[in-house]
PDB file of N, CA and C in Angstrom:
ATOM      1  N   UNK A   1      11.533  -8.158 -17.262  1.00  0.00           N
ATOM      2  CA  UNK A   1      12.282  -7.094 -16.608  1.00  0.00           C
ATOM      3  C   UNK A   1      13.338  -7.699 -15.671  1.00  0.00           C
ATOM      4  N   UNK A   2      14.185  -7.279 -15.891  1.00  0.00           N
ATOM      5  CA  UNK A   2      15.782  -7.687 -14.726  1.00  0.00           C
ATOM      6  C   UNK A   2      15.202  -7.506 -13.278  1.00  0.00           C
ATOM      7  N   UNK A   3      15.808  -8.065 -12.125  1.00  0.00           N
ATOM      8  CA  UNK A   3      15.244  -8.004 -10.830  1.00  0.00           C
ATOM      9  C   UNK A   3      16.504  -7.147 -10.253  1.00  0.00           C
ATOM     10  N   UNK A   4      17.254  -7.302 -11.053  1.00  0.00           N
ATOM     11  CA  UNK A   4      18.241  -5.758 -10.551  1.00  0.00           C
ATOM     12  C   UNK A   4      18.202  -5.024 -11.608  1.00  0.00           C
ATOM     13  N   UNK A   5      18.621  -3.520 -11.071  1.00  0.00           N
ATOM     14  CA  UNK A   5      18.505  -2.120 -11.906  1.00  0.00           C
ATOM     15  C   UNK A   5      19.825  -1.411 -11.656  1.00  0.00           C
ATOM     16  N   UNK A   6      20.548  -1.263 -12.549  1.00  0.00           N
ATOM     17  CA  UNK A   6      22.032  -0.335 -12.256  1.00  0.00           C
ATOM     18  C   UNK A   6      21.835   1.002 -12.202  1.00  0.00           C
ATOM     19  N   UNK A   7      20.205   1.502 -12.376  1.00  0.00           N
ATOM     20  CA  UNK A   7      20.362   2.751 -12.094  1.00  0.00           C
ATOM     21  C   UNK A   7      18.785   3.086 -12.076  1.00  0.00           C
ATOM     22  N   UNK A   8      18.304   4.128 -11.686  1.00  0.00           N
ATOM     23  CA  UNK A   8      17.088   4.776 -11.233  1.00  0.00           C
ATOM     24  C   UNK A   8      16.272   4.677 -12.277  1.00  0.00           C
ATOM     25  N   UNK A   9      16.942   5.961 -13.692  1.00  0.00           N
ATOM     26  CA  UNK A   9      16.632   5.965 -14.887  1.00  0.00           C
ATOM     27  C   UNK A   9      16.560   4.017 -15.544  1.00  0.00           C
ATOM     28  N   UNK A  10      17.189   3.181 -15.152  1.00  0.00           N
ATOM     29  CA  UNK A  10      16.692   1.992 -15.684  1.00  0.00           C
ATOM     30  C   UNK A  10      15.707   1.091 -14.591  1.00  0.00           C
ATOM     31  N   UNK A  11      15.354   1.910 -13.803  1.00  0.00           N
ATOM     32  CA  UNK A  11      14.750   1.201 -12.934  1.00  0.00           C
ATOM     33  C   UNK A  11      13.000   1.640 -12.883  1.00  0.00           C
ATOM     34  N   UNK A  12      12.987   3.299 -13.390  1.00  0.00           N
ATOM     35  CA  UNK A  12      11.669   3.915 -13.337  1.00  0.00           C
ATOM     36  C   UNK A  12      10.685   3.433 -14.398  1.00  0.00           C
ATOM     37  N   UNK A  13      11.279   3.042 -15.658  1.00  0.00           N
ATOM     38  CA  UNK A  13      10.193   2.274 -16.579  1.00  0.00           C
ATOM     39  C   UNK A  13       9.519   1.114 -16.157  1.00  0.00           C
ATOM     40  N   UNK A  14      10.447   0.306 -15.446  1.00  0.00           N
ATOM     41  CA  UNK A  14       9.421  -1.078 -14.754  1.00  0.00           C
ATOM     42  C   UNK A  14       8.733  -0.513 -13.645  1.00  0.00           C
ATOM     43  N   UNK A  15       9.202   0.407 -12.752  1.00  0.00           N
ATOM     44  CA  UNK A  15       8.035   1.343 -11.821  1.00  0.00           C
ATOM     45  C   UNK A  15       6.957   2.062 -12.722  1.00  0.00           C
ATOM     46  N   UNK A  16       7.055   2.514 -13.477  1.00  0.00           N
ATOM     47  CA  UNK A  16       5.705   2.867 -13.855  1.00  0.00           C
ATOM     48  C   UNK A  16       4.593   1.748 -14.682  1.00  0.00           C
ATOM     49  N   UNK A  17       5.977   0.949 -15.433  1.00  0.00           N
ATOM     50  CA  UNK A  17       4.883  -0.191 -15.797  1.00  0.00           C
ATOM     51  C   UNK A  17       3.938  -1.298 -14.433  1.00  0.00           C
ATOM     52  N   UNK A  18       4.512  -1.039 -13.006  1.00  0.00           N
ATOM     53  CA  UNK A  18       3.548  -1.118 -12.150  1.00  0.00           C
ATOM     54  C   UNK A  18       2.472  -0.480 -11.372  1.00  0.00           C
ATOM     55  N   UNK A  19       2.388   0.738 -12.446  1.00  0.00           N
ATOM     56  CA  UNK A  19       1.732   1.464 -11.805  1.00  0.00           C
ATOM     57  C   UNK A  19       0.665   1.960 -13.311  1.00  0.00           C
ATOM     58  N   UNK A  20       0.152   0.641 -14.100  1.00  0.00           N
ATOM     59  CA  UNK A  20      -0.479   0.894 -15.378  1.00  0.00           C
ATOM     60  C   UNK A  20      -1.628   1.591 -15.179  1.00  0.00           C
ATOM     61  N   UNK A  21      -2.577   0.869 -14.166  1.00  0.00           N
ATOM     62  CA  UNK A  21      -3.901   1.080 -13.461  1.00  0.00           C
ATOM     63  C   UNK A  21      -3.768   2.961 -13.058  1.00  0.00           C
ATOM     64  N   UNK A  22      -4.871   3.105 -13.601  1.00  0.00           N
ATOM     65  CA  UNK A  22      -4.968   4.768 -13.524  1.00  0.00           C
ATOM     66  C   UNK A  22      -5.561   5.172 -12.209  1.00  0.00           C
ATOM     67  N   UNK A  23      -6.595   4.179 -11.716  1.00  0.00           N
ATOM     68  CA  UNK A  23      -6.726   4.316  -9.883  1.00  0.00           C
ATOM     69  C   UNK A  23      -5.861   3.413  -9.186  1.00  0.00           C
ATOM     70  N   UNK A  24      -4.869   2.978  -9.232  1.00  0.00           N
ATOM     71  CA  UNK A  24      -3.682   3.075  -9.139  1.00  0.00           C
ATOM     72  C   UNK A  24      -3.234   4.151  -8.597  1.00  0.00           C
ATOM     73  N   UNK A  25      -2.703   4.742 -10.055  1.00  0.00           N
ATOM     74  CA  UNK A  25      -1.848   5.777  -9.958  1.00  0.00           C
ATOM     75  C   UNK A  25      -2.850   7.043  -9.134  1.00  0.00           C
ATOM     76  N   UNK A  26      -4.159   7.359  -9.337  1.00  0.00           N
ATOM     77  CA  UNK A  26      -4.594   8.312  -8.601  1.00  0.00           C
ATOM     78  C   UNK A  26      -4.711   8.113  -6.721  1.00  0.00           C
ATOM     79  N   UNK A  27      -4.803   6.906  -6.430  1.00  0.00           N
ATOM     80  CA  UNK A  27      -4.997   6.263  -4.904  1.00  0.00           C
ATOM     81  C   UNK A  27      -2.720   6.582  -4.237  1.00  0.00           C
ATOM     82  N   UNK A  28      -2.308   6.697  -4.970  1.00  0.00           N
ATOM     83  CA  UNK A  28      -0.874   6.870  -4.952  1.00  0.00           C
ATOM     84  C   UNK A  28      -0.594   8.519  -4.385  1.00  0.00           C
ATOM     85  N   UNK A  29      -1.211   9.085  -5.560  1.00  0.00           N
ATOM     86  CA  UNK A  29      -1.007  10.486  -5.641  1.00  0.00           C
ATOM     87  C   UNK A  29      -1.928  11.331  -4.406  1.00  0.00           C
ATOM     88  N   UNK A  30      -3.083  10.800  -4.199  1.00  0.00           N
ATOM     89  CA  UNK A  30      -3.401  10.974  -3.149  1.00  0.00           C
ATOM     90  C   UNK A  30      -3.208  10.850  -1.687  1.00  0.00           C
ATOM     91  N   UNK A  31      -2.361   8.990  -1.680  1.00  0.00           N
ATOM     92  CA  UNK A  31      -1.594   9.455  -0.543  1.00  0.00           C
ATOM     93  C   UNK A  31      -0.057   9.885  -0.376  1.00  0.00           C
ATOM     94  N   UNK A  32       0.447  10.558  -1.307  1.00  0.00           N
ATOM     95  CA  UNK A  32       1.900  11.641  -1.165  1.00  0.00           C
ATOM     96  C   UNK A  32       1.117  12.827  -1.082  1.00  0.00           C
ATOM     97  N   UNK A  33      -0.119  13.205  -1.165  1.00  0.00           N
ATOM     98  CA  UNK A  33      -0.831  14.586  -0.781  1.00  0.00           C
ATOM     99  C   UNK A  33      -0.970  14.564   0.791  1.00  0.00           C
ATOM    100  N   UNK A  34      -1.459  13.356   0.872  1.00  0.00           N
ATOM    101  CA  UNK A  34      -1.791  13.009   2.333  1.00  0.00           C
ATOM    102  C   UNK A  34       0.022  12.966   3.395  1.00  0.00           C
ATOM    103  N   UNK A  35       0.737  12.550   2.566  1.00  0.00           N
ATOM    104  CA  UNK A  35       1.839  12.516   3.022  1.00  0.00           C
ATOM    105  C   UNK A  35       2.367  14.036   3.641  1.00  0.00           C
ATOM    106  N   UNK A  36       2.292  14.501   2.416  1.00  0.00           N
ATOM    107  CA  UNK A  36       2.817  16.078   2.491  1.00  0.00           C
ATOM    108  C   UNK A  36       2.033  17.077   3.492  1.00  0.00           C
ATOM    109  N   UNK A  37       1.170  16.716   3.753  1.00  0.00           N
ATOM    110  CA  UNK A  37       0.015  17.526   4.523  1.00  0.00           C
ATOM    111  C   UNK A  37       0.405  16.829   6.556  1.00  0.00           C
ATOM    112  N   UNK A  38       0.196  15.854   5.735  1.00  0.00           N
ATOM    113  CA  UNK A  38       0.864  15.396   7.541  1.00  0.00           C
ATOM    114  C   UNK A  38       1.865  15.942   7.752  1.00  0.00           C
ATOM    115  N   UNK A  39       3.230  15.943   7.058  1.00  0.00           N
ATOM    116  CA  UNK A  39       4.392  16.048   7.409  1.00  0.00           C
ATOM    117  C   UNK A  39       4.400  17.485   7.550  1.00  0.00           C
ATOM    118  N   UNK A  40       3.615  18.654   7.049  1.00  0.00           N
ATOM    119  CA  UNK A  40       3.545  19.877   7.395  1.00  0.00           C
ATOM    120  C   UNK A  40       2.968  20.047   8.706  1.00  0.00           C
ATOM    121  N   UNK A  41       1.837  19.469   9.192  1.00  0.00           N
ATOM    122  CA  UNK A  41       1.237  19.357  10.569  1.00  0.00           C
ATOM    123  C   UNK A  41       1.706  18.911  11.646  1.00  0.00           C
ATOM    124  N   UNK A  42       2.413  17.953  11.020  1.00  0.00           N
ATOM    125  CA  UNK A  42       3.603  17.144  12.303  1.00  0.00           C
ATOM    126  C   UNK A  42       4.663  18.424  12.777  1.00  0.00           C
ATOM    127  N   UNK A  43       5.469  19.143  11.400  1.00  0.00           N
ATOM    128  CA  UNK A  43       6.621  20.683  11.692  1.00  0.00           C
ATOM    129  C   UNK A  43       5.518  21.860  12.146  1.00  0.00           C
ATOM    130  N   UNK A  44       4.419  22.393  11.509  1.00  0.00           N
ATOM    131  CA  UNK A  44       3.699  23.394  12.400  1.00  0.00           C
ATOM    132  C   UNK A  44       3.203  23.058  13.797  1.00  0.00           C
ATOM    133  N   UNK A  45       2.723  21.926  14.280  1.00  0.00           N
ATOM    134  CA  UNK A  45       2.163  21.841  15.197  1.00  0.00           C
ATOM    135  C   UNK A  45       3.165  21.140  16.377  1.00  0.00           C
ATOM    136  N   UNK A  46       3.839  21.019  16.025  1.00  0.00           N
ATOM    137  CA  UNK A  46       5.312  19.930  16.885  1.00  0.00           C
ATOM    138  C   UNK A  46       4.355  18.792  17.204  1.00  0.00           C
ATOM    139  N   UNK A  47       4.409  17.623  16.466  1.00  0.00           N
ATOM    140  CA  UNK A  47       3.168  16.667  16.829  1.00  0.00           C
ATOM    141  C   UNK A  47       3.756  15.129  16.364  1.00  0.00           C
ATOM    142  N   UNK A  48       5.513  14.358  16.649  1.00  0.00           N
ATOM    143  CA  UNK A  48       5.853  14.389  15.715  1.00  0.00           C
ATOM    144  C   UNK A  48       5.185  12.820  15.030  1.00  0.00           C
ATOM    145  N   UNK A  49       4.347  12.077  16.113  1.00  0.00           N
ATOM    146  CA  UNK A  49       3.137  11.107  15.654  1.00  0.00           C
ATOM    147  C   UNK A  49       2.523  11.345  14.863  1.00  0.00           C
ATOM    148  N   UNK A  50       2.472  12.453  14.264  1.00  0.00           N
ATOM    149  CA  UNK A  50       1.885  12.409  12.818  1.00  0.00           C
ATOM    150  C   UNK A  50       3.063  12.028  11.755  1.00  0.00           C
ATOM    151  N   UNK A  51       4.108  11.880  11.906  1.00  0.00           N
ATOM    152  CA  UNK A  51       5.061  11.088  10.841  1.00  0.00           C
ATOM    153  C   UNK A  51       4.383   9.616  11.037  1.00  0.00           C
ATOM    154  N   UNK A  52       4.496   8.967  11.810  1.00  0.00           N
ATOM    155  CA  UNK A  52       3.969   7.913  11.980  1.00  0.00           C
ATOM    156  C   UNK A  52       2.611   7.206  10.842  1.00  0.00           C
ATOM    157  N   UNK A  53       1.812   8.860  10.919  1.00  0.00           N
ATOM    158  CA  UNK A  53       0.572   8.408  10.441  1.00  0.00           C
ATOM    159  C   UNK A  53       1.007   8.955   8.759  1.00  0.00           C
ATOM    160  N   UNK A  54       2.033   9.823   8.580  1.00  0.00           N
ATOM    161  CA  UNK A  54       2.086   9.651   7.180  1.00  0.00           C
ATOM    162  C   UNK A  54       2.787   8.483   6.304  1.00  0.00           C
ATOM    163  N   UNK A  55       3.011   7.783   7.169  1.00  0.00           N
ATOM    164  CA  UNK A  55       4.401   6.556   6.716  1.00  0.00           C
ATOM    165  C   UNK A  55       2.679   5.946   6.657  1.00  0.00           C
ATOM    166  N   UNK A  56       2.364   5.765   7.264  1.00  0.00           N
ATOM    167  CA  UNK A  56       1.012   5.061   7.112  1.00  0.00           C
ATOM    168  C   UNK A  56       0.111   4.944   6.225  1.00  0.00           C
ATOM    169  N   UNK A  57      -0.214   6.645   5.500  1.00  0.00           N
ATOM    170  CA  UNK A  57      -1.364   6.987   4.914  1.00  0.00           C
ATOM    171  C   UNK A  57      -0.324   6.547   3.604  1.00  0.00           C
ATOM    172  N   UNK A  58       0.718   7.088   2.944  1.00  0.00           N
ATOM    173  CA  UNK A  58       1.500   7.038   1.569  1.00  0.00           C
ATOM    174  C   UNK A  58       1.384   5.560   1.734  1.00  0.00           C
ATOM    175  N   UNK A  59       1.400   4.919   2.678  1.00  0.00           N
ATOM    176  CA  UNK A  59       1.894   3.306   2.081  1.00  0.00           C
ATOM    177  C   UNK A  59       0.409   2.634   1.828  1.00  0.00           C
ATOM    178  N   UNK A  60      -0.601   3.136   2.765  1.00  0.00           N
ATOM    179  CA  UNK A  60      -1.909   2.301   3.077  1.00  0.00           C
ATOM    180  C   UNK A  60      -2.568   2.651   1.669  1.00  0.00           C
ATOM    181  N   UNK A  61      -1.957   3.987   1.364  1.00  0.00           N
ATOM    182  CA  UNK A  61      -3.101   4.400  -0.215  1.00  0.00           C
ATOM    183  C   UNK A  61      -2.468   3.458  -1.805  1.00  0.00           C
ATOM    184  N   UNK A  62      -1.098   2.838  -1.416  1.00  0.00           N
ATOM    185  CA  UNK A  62      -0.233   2.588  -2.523  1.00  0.00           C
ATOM    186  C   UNK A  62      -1.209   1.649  -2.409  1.00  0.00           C
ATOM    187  N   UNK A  63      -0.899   0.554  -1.422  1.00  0.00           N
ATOM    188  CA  UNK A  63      -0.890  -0.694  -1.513  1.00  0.00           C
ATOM    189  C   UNK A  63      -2.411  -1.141  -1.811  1.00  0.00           C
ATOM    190  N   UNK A  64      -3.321   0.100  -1.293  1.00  0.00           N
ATOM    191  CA  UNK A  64      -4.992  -0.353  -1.702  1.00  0.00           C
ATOM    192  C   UNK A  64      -4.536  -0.681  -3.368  1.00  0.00           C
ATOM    193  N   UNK A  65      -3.862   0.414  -4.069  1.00  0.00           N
ATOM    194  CA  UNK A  65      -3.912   0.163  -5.232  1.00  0.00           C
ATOM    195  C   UNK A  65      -2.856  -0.520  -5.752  1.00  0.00           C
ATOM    196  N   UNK A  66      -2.202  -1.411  -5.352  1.00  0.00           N
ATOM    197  CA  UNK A  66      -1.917  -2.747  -5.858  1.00  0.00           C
ATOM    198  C   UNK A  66      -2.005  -3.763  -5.689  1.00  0.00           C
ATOM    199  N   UNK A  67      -2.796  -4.259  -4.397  1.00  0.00           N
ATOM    200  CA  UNK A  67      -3.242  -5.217  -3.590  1.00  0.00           C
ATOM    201  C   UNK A  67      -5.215  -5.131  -5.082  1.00  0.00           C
ATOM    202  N   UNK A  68      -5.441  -4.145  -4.778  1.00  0.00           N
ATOM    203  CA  UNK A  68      -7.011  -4.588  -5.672  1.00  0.00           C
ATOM    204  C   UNK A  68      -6.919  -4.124  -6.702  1.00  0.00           C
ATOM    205  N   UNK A  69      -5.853  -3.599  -7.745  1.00  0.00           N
ATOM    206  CA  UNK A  69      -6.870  -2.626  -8.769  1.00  0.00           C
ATOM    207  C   UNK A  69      -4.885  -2.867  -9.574  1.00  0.00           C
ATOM    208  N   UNK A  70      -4.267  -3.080  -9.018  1.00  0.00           N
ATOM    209  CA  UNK A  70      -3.184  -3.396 -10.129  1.00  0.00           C
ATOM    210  C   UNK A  70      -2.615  -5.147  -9.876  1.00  0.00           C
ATOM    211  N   UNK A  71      -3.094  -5.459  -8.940  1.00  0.00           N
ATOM    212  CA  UNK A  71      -3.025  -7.157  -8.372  1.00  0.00           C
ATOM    213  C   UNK A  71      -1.509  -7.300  -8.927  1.00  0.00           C
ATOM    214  N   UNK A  72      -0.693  -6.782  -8.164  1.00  0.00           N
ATOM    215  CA  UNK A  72       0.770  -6.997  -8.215  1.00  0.00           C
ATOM    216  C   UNK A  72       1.085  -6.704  -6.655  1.00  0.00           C
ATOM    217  N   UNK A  73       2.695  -7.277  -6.267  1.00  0.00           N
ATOM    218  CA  UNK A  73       2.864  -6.209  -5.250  1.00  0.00           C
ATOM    219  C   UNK A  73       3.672  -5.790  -5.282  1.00  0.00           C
ATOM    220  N   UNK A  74       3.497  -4.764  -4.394  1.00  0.00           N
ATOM    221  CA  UNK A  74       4.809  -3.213  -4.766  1.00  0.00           C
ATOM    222  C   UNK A  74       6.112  -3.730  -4.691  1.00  0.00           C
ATOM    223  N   UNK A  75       6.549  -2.751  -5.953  1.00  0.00           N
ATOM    224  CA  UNK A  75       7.966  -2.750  -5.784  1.00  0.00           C
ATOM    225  C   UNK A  75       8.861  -2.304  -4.762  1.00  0.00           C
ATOM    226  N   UNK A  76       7.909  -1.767  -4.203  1.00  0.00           N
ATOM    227  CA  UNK A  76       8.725  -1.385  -2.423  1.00  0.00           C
ATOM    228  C   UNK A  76       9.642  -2.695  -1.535  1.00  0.00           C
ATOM    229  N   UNK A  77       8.970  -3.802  -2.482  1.00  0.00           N
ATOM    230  CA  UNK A  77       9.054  -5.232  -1.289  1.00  0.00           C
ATOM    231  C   UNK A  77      10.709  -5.927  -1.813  1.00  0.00           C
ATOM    232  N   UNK A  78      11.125  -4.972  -3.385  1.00  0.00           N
ATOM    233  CA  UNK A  78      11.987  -5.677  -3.763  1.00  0.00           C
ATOM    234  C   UNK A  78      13.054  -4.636  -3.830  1.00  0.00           C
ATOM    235  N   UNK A  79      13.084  -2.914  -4.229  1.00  0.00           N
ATOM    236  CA  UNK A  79      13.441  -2.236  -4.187  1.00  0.00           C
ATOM    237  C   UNK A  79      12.915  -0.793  -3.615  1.00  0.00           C
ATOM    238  N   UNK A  80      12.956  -1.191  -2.284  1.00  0.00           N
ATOM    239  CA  UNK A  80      12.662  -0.078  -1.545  1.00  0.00           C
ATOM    240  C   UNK A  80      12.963   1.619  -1.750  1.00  0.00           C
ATOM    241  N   UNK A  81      14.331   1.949  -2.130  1.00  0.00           N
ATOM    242  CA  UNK A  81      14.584   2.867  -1.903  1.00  0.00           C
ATOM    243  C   UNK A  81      14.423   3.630  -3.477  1.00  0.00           C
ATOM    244  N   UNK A  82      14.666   2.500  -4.734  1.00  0.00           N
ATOM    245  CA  UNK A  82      14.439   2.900  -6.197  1.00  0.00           C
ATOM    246  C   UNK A  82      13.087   3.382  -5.765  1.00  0.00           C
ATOM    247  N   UNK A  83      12.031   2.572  -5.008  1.00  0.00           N
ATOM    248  CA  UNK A  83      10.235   2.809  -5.268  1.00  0.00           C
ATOM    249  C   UNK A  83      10.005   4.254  -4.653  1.00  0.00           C
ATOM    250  N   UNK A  84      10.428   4.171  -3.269  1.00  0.00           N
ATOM    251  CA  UNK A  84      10.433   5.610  -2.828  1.00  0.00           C
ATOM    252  C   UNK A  84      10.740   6.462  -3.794  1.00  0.00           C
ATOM    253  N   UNK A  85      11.691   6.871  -4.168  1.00  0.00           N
ATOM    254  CA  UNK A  85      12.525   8.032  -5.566  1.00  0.00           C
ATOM    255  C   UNK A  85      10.846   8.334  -6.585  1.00  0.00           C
ATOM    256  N   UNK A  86      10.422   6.547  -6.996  1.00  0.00           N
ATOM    257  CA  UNK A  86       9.815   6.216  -8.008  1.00  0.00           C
ATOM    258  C   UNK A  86       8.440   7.176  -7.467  1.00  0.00           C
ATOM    259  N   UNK A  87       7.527   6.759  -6.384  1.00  0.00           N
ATOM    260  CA  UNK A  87       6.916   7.556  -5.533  1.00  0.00           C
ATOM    261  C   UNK A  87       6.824   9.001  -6.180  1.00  0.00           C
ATOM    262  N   UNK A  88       8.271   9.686  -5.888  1.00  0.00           N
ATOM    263  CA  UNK A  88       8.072  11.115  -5.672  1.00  0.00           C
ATOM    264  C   UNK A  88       8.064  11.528  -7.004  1.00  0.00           C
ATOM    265  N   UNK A  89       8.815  10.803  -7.948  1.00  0.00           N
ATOM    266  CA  UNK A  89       9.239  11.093  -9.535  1.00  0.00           C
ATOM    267  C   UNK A  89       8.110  11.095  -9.983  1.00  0.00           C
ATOM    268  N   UNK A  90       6.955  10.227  -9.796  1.00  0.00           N
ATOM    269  CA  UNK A  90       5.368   9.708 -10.477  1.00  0.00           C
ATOM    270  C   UNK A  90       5.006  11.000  -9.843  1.00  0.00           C
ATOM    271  N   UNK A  91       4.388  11.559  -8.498  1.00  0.00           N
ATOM    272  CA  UNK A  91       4.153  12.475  -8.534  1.00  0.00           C
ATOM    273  C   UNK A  91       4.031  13.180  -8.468  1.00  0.00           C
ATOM    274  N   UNK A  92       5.105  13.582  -9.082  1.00  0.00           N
ATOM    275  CA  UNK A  92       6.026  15.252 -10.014  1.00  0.00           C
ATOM    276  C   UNK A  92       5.241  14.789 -11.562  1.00  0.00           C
ATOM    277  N   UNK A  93       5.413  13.937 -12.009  1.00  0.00           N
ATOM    278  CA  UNK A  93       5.548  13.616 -13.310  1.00  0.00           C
ATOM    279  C   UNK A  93       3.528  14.242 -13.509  1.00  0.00           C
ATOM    280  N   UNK A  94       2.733  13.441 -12.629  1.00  0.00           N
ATOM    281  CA  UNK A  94       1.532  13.559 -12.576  1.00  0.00           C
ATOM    282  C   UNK A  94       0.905  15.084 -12.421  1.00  0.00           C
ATOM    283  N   UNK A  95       1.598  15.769 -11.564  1.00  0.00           N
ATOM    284  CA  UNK A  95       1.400  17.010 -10.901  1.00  0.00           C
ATOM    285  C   UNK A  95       1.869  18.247 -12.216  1.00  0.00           C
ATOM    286  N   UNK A  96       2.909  17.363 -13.244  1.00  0.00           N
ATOM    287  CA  UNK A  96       3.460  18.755 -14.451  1.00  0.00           C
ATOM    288  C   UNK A  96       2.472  18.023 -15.593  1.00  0.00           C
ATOM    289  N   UNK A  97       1.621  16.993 -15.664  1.00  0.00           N
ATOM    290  CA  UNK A  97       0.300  16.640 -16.841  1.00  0.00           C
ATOM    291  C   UNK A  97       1.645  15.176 -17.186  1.00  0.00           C
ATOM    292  N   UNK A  98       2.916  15.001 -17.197  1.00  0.00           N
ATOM    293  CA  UNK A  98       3.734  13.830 -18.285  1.00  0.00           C
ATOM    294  C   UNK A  98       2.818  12.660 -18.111  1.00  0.00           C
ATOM    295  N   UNK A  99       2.248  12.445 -16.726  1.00  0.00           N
ATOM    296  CA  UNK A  99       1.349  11.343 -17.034  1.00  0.00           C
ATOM    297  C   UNK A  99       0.191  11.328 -16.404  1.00  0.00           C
ATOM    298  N   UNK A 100      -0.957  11.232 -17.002  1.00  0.00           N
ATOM    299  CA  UNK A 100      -2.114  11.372 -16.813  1.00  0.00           C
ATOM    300  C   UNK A 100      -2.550  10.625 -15.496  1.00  0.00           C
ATOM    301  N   UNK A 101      -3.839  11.586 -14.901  1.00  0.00           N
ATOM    302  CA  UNK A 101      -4.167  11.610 -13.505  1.00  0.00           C
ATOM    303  C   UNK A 101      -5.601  10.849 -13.904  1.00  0.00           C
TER     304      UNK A 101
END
């Protein structure tokens, strides 16, 4: 795989091929749930240290699952802002069945 990507769409196939491991991908999806739930509690409750703890929980749940269970490390470290996109695209993709949970 190229270590540069001219575009998202050529960049999301090597993101998902790091994300083969299916607890992986479920330890992921769980924390953008966790993400989304903070970031609602942080705007209902005016609290705004709970951003803090969702930057926390989305990254702490990725990295369990590529640090033990996909033994790579994230593409966050090389393309930050493609992985983020990649993040939300996986799960959407997970959340409409395109790729299995």
């Amino acid at each position: 795989m190229p270590t540069r990507f001219a575009s998202f769409r050529e960049f999301y196939p090597f993101y998902l091929s790091e994300h083969s491991n299916r607890t992986s991908r479920r330890l992921h999806f769980i924390g953008s749930c966790g993400v989304l739930a903070l970031l609602a509690l942080a705007l209902v409750q005016g609290r705004p240290w709970l951003l803090l703890a969702a930057l926390f929980c989305g990254y702490g749940f990725a990295w369990v699952g590529h640090f033990f269970f996909e033994k790579n490390r994230p593409a966050t470290f090389k393309h930050p802002l493609y992985s983020f996109v990649g993040d939300w695209v996986m799960f959407k993709d997970i959340l409409t069945g395109k790729i299995r949970f």
